[in-house]
Protein backbone atom coordinates (compact mmCIF):
# COMPACT_ATOMS: atom_id res chain seq x y z
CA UNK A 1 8.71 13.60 -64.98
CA UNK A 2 9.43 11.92 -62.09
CA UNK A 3 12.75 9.55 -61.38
CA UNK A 4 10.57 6.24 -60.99
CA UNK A 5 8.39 7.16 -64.52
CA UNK A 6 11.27 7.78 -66.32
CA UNK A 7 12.73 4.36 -65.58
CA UNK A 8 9.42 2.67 -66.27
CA UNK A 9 9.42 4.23 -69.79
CA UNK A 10 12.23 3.37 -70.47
CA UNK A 11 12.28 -0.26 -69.61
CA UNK A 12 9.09 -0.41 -71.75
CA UNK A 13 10.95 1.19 -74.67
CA UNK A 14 13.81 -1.20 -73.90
CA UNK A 15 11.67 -4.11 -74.01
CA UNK A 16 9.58 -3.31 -77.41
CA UNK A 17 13.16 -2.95 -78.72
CA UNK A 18 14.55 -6.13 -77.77
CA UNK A 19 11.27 -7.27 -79.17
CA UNK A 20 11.94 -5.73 -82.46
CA UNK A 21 15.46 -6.45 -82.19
CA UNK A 22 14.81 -10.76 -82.17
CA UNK A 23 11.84 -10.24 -84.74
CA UNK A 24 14.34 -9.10 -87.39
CA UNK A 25 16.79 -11.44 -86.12
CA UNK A 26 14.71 -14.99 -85.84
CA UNK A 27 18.03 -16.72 -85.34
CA UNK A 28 19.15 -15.09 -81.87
CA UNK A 29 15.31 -15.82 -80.41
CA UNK A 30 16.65 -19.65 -80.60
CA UNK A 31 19.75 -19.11 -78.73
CA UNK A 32 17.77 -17.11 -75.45
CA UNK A 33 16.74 -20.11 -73.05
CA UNK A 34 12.64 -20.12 -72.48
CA UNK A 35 13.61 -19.53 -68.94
CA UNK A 36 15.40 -16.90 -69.13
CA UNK A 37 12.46 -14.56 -70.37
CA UNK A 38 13.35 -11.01 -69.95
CA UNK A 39 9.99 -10.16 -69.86
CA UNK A 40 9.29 -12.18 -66.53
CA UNK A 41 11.93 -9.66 -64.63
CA UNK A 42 10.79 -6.51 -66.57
CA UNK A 43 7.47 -7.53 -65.46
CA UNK A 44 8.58 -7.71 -61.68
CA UNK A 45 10.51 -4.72 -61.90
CA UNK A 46 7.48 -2.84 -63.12
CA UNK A 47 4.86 -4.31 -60.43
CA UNK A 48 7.92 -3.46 -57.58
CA UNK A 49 7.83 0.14 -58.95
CA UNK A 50 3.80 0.30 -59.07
CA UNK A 51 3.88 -0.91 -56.16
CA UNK A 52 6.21 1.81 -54.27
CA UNK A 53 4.82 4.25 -56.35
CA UNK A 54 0.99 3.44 -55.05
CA UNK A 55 2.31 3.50 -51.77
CA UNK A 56 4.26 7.24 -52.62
CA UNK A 57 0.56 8.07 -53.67
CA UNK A 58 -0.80 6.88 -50.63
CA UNK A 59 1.32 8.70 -48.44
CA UNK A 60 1.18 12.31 -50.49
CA UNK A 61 -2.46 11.68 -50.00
CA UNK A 62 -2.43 11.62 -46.30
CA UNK A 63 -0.30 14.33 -46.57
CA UNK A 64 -2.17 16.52 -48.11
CA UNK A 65 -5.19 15.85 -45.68
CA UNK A 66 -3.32 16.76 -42.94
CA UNK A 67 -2.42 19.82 -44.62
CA UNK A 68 -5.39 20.65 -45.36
CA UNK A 69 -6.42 20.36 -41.88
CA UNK A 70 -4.03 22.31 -40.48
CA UNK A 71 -5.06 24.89 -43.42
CA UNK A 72 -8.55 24.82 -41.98
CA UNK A 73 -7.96 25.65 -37.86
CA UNK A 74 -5.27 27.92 -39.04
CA UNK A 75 -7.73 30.12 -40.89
CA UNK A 76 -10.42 29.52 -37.69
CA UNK A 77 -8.02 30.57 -35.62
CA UNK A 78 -6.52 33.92 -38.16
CA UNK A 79 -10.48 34.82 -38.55
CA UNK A 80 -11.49 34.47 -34.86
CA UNK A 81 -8.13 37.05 -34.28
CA UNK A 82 -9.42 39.22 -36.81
CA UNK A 83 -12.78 39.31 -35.41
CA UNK A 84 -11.57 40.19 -31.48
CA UNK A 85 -9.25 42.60 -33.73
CA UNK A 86 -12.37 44.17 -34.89
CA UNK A 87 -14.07 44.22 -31.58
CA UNK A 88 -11.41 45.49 -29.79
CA UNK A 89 -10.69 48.44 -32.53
CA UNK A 90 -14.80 49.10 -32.58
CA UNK A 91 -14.85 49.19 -28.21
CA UNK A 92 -11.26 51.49 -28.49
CA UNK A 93 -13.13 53.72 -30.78
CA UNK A 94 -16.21 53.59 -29.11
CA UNK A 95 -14.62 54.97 -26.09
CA UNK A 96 -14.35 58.54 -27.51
CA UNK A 97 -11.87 61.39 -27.95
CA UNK A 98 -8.18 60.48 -27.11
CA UNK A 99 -8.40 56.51 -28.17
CA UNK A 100 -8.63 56.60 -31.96
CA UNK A 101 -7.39 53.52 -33.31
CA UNK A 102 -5.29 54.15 -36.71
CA UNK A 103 -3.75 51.64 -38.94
CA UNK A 104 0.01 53.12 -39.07
């Protein structure tokens, strides 16, 4: 798992904690100011991190099509090679005694 996943895990186990934590303990829910709602900042924490992660997404995905299309004229180019290969080997051969092609 990932750096950025394990964080947001946690923070969500953190939080239902906390939760638990002042529903046992009525008394301390009192004492926390209204605005100072830990939620609020988990909250922003978590849309900062799906945010940076969509954008991690983003940019493996234009990654991987460029990849992919470097994948694609590589193997044109390997397979027109091997074709002129097999032209050149079939001409050599063609050609009679004295130009046998072998593979060693």
């Amino acid at each position: 798992m990932n750096k950025q996943k394990e964080m947001m895990n946690r923070n969500i186990e953190l939080s239902a904690e906390f939760s638990r934590y002042l529903f046992e303990h009525a008394e301390l829910e009192k004492a926390i100011p209204k605005e100072a709602s830990l939620d609020r900042k988990i909250d922003k924490v978590s849309e900062n991190l799906t945010e940076k992660n969509e954008l991690n997404s983003f940019k493996i995905d234009v990654l991987n099509k460029k990849i992919d299309d470097v994948d694609a004229r590589l193997s044109a180019k390997i397979d027109g090679v091997a074709k002129d290969l097999s032209a050149h080997r079939t001409d050599t051969e063609s050609h009679g005694k004295g130009y046998k092609a072998s593979d060693g």
